[in-house]
Structures are given as structure tokens and as C-alpha cells.
PDB file of N, CA and C in Angstrom:
ATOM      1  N   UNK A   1     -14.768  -0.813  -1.268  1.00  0.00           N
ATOM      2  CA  UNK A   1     -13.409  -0.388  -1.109  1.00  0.00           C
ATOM      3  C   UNK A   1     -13.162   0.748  -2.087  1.00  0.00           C
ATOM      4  N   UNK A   2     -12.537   1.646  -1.585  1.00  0.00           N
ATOM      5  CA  UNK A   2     -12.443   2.996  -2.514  1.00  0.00           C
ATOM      6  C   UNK A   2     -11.115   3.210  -2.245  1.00  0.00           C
ATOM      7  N   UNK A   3     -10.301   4.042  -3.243  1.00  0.00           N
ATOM      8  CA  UNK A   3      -8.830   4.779  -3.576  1.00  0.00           C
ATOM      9  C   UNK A   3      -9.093   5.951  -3.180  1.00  0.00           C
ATOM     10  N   UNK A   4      -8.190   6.757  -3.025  1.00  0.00           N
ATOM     11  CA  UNK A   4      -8.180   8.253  -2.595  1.00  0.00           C
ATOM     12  C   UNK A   4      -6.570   8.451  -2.172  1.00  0.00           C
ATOM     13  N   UNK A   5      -6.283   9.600  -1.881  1.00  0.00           N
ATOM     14  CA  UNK A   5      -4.908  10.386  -1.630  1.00  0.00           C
ATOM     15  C   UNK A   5      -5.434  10.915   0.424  1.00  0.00           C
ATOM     16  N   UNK A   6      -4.070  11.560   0.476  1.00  0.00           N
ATOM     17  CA  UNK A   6      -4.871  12.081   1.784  1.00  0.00           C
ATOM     18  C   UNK A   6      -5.587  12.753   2.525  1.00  0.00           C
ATOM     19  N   UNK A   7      -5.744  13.858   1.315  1.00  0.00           N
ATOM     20  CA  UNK A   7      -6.624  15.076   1.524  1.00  0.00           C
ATOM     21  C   UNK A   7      -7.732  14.741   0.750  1.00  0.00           C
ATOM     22  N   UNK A   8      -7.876  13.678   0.046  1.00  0.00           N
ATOM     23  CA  UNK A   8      -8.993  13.165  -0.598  1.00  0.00           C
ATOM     24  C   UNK A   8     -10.383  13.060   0.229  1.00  0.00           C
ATOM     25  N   UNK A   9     -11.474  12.553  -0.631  1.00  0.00           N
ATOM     26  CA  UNK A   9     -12.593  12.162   0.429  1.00  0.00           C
ATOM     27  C   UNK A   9     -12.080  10.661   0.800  1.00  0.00           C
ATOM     28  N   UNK A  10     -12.786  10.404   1.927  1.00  0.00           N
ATOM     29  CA  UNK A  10     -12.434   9.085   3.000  1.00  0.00           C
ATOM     30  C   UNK A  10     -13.938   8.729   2.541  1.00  0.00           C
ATOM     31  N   UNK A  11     -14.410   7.493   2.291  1.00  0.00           N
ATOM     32  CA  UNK A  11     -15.503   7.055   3.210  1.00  0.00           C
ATOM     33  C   UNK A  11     -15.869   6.025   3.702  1.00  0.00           C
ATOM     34  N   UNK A  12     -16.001   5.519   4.761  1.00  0.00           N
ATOM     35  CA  UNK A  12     -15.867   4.555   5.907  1.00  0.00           C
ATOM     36  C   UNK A  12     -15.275   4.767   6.634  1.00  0.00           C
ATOM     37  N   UNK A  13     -14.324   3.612   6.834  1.00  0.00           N
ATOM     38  CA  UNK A  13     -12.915   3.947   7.201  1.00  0.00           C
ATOM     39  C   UNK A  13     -11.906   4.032   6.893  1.00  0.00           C
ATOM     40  N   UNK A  14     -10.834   4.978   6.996  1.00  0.00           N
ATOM     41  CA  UNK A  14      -9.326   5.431   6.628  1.00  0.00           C
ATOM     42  C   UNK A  14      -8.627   4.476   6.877  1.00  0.00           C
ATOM     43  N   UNK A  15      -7.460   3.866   6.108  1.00  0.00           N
ATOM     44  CA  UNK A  15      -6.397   3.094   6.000  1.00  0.00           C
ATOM     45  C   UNK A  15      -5.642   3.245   5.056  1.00  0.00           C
ATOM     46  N   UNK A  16      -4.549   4.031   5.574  1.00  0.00           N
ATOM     47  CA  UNK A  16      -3.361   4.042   4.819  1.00  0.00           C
ATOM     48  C   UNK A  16      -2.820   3.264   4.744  1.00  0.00           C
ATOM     49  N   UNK A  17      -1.943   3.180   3.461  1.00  0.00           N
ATOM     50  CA  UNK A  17      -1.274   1.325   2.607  1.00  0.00           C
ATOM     51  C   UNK A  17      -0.046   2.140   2.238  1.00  0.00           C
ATOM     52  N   UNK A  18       0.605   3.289   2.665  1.00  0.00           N
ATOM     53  CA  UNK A  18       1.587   3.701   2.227  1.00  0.00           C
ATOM     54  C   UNK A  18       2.956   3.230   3.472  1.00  0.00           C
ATOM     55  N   UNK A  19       4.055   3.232   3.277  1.00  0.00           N
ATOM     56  CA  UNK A  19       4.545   2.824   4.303  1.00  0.00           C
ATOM     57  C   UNK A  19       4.916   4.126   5.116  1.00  0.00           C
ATOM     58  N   UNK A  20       4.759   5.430   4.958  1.00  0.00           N
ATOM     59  CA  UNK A  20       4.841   6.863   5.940  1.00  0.00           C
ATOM     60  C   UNK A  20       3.684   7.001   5.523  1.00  0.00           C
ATOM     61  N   UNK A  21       2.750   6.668   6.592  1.00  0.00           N
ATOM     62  CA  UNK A  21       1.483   8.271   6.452  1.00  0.00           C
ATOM     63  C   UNK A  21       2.052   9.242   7.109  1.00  0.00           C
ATOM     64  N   UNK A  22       1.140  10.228   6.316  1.00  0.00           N
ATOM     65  CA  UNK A  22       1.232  11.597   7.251  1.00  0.00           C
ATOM     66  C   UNK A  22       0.650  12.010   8.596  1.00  0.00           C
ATOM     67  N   UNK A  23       2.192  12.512   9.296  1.00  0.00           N
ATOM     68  CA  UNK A  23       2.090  12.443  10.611  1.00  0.00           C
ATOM     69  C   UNK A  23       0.276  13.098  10.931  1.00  0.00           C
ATOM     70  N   UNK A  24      -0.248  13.907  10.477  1.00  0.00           N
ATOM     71  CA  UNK A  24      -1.458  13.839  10.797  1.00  0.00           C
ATOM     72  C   UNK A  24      -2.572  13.087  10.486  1.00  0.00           C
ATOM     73  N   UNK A  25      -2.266  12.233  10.030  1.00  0.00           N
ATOM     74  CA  UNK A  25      -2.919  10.418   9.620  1.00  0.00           C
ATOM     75  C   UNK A  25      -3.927  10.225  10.868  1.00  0.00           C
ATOM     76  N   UNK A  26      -4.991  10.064  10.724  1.00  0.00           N
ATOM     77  CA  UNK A  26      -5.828   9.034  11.903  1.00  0.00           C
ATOM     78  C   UNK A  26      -6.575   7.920  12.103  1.00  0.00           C
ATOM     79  N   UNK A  27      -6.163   7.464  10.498  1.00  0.00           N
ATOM     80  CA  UNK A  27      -6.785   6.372  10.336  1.00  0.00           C
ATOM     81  C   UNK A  27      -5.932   5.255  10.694  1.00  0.00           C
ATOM     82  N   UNK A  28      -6.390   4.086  10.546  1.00  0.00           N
ATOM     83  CA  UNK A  28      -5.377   2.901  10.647  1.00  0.00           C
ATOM     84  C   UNK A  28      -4.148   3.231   9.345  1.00  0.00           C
ATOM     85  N   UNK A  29      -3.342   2.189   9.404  1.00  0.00           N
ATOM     86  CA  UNK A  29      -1.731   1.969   8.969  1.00  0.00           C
ATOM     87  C   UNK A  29      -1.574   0.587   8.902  1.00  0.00           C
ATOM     88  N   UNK A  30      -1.738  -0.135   7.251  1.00  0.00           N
ATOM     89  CA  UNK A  30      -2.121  -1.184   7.066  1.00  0.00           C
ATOM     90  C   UNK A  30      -0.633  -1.039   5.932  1.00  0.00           C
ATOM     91  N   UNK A  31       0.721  -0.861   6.382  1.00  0.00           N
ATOM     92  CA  UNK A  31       1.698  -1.264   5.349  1.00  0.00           C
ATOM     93  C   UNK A  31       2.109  -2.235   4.741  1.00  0.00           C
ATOM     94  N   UNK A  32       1.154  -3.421   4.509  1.00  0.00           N
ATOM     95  CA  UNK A  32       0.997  -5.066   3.850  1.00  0.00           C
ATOM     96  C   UNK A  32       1.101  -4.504   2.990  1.00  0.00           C
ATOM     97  N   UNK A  33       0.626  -3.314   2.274  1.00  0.00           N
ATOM     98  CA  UNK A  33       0.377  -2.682   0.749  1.00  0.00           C
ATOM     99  C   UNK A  33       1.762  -2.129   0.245  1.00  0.00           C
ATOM    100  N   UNK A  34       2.701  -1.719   1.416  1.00  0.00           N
ATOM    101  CA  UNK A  34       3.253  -0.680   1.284  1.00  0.00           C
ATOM    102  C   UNK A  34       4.782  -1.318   0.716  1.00  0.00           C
ATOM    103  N   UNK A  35       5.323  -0.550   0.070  1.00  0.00           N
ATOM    104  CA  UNK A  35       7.255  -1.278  -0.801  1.00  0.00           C
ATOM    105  C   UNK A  35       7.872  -1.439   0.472  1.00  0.00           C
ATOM    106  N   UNK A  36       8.659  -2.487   0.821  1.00  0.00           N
ATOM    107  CA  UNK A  36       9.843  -2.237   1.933  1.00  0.00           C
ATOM    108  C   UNK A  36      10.701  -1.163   1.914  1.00  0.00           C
ATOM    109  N   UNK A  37      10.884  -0.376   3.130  1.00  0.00           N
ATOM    110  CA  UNK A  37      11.788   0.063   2.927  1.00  0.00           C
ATOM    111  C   UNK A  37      13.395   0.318   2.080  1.00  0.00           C
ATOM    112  N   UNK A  38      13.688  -0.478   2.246  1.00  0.00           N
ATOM    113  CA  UNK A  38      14.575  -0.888   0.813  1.00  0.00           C
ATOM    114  C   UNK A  38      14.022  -0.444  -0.100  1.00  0.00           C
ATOM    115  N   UNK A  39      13.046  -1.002  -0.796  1.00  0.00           N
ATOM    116  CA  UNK A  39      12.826  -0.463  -2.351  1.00  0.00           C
ATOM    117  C   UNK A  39      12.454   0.892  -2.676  1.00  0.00           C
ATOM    118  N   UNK A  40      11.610   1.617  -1.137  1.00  0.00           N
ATOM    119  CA  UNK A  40      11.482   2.758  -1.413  1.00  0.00           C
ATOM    120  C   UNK A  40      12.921   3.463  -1.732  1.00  0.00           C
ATOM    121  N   UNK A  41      13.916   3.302  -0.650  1.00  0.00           N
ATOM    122  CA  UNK A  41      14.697   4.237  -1.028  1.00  0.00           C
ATOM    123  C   UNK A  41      15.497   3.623  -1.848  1.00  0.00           C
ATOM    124  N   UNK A  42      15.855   2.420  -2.933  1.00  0.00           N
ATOM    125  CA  UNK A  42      16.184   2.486  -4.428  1.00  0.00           C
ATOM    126  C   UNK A  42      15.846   3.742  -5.001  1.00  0.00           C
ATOM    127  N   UNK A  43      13.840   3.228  -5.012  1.00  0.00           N
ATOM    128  CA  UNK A  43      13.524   4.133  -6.237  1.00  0.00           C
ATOM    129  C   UNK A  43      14.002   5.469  -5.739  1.00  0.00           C
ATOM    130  N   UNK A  44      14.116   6.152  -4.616  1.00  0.00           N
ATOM    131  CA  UNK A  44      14.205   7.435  -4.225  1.00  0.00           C
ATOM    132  C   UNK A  44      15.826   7.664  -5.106  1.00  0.00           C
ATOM    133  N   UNK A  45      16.651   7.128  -4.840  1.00  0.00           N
ATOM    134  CA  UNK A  45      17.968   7.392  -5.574  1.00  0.00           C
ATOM    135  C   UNK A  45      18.166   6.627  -7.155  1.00  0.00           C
ATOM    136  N   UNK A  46      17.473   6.069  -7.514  1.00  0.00           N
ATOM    137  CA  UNK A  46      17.262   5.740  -9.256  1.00  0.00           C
ATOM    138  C   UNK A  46      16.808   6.987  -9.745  1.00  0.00           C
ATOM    139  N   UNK A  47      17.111   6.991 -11.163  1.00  0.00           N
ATOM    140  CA  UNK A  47      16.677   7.579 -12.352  1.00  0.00           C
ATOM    141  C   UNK A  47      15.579   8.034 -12.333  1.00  0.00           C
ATOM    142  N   UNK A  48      14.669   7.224 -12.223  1.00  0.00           N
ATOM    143  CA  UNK A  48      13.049   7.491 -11.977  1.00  0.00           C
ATOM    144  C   UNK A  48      12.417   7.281 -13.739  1.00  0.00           C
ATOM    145  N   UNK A  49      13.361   7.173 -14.471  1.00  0.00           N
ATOM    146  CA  UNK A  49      13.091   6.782 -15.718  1.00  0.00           C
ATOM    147  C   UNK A  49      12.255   5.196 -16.128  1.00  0.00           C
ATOM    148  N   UNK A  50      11.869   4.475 -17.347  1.00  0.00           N
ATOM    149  CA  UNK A  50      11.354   3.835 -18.164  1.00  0.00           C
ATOM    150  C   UNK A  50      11.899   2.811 -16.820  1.00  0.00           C
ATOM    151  N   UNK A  51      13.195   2.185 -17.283  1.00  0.00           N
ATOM    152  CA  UNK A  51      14.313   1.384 -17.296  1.00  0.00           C
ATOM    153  C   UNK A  51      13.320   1.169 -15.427  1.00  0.00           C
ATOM    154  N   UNK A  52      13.860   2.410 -14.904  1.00  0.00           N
ATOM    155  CA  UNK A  52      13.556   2.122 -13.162  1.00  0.00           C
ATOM    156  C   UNK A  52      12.228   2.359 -13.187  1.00  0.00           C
ATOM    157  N   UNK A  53      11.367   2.021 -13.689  1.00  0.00           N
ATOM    158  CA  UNK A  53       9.492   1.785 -13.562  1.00  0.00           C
ATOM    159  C   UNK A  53       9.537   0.707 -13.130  1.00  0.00           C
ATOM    160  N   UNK A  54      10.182   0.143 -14.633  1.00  0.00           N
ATOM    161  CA  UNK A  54      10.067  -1.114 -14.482  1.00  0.00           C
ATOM    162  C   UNK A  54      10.361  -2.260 -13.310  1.00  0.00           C
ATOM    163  N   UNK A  55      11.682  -2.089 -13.391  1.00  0.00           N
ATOM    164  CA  UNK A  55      12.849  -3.156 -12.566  1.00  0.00           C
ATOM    165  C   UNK A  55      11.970  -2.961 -10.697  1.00  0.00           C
ATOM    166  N   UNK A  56      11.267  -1.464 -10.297  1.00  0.00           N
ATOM    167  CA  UNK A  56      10.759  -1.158  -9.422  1.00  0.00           C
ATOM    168  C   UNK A  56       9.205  -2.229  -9.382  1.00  0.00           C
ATOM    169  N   UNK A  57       8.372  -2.070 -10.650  1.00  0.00           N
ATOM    170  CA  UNK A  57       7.391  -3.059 -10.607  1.00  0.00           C
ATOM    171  C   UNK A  57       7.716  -4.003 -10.597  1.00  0.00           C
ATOM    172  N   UNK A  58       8.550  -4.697 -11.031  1.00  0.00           N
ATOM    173  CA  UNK A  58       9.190  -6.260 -10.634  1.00  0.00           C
ATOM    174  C   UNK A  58       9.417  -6.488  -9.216  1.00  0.00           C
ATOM    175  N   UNK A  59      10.078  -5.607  -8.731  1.00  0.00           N
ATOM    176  CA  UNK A  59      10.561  -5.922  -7.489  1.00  0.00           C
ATOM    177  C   UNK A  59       9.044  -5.711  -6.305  1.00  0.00           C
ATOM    178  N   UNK A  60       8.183  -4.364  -6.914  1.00  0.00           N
ATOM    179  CA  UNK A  60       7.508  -4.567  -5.915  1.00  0.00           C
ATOM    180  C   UNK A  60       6.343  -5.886  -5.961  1.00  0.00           C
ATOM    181  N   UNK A  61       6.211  -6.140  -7.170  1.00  0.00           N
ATOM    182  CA  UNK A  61       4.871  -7.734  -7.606  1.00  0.00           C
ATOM    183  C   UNK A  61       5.935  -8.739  -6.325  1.00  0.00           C
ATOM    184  N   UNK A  62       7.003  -8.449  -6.666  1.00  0.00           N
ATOM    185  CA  UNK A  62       7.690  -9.913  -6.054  1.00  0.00           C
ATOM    186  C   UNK A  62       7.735  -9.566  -4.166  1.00  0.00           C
ATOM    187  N   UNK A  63       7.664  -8.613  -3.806  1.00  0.00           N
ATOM    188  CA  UNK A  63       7.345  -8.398  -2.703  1.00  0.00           C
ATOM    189  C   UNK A  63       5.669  -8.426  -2.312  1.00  0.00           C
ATOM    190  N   UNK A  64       4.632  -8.297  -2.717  1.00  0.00           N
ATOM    191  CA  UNK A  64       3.109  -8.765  -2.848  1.00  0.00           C
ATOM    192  C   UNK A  64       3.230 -10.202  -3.269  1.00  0.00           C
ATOM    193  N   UNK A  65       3.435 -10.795  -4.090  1.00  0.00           N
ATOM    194  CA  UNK A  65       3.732 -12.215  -3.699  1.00  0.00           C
ATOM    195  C   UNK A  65       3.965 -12.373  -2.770  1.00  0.00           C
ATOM    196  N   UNK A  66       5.360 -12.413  -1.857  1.00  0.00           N
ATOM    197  CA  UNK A  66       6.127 -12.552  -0.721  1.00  0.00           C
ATOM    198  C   UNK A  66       5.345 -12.671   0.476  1.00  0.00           C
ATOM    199  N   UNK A  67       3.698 -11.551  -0.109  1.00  0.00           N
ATOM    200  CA  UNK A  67       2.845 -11.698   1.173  1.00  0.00           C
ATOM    201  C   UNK A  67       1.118 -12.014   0.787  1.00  0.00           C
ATOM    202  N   UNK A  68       1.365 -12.685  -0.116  1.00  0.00           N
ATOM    203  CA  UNK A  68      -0.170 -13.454  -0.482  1.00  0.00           C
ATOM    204  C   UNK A  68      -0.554 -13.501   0.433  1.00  0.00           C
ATOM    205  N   UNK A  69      -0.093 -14.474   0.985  1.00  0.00           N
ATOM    206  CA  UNK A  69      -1.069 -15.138   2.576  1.00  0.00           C
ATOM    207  C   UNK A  69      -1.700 -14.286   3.509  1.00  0.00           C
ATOM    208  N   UNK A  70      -0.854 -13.064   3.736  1.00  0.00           N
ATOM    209  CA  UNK A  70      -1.408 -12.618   4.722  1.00  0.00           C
ATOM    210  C   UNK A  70      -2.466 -11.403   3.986  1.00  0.00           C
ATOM    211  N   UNK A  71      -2.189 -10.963   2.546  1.00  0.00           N
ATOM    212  CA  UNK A  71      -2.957 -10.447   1.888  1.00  0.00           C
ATOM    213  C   UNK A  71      -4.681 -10.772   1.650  1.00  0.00           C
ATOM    214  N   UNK A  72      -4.259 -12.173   1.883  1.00  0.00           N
ATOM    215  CA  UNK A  72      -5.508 -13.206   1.374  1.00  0.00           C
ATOM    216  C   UNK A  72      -6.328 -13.252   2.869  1.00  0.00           C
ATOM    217  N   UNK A  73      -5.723 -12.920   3.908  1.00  0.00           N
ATOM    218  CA  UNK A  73      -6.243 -13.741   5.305  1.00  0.00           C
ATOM    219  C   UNK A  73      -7.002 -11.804   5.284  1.00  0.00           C
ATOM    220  N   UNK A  74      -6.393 -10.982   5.303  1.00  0.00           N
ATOM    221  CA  UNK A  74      -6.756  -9.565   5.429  1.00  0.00           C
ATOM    222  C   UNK A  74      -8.147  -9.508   4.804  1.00  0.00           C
ATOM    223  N   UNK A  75      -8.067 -10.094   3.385  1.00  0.00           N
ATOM    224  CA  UNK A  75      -9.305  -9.606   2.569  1.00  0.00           C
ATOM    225  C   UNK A  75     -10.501 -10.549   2.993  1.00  0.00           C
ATOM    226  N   UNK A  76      -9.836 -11.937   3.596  1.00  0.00           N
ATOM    227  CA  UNK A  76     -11.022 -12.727   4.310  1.00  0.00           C
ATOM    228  C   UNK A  76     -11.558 -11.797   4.863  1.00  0.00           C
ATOM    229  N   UNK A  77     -10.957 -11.782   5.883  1.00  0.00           N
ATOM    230  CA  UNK A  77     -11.645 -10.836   7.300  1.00  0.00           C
ATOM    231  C   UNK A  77     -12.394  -9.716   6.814  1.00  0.00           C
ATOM    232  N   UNK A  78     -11.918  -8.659   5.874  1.00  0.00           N
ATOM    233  CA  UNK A  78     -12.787  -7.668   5.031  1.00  0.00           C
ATOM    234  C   UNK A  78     -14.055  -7.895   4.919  1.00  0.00           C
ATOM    235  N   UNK A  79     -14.145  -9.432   3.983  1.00  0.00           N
ATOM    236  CA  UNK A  79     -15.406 -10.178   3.407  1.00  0.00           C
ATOM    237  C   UNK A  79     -16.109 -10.398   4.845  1.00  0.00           C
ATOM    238  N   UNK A  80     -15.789 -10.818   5.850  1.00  0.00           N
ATOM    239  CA  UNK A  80     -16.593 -11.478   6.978  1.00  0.00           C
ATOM    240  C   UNK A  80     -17.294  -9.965   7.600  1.00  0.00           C
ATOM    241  N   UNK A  81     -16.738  -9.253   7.477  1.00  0.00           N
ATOM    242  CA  UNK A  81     -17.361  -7.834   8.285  1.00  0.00           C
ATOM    243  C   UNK A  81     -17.380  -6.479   6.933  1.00  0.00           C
ATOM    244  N   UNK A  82     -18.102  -6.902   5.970  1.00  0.00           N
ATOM    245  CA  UNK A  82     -18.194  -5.714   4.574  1.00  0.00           C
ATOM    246  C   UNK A  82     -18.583  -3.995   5.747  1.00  0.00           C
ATOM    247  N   UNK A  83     -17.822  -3.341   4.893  1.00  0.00           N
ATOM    248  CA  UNK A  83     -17.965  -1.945   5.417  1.00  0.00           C
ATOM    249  C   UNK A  83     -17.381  -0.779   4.483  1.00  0.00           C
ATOM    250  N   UNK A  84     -17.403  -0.332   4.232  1.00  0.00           N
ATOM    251  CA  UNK A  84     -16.802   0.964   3.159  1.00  0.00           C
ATOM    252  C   UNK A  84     -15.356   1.284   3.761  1.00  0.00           C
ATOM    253  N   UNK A  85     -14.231   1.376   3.201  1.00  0.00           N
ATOM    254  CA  UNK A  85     -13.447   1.243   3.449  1.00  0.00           C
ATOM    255  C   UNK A  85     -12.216   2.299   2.595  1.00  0.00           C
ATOM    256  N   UNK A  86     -11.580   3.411   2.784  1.00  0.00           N
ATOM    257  CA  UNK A  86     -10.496   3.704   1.720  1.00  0.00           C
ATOM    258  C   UNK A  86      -9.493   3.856   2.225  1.00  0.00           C
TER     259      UNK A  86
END
């Protein structure tokens, strides 16, 4: 499993975890990763300061909690079929 941006190198297969890829995106669109709507546009109208890092990482851990399960069932399936993946 590898990190990258979008103009980055890919290798395997592409899956974006953001909740907008870019409309020229062709990989899969896996937004389990991605903030709800809601929180994106908080942070978009917060401060963007210390104070709103934070209160934003709280909120987003508590939304990844919210989806263990299906986080956990995803990375099964990963494990059952290993492949390079970013």
C-alpha cells in the first residue's frame, strides 16, 4: 500500500480516499477514508488555526471509529487478494 497525491506516481492500483477526486480521476473512489461532508465544509469556513487542527482531528478519529467495521472488512478483503495499491 503506498501514499501519493494525484499527479503523483500510482502503482498498482489508483484509489482515491478523498471525498472529491478530481474530475479526471480514473481510479476507483473509496470515500470510507474520506471527512463527511459536514466536516469538510467546517474546516473550509474555520480559522484553519492550532485551536481548528485540533477540534477537526477529533471530529475526524470519531468519524473513522464510526466506521471500524467496514474499515476492518475492506482491509480483510485487501489481505485475501495482496496487490500494490495507492
Amino acid at each position: 500500500m503506498y501514499t501519493s497525491f494525484y499527479r503523483g506516481e500510482i502503482r498498482g492500483e489508483g484509489i482515491s480516499i478523498s471525498l472529491y477526486p478530481p474530475k479526471n480521476w480514473k481510479g476507483k473512489h473509496l470515500p470510507l477514508f474520506a471527512p463527511t461532508h459536514e466536516l469538510l465544509n467546517w474546516w473550509k469556513a474555520s480559522a484553519q488555526d492550532t485551536a481548528a487542527q485540533k477540534e477537526y482531528t477529533r471530529e475526524f478519529r470519531k468519524t473513522l471509529d464510526s466506521r471500524q467495521q467496514l474499515i476492518q472488512l475492506w482491509m480483510r478483503k485487501q489481505k485475501e487478494n495482496p496487490q500494490d495499491i495507492t
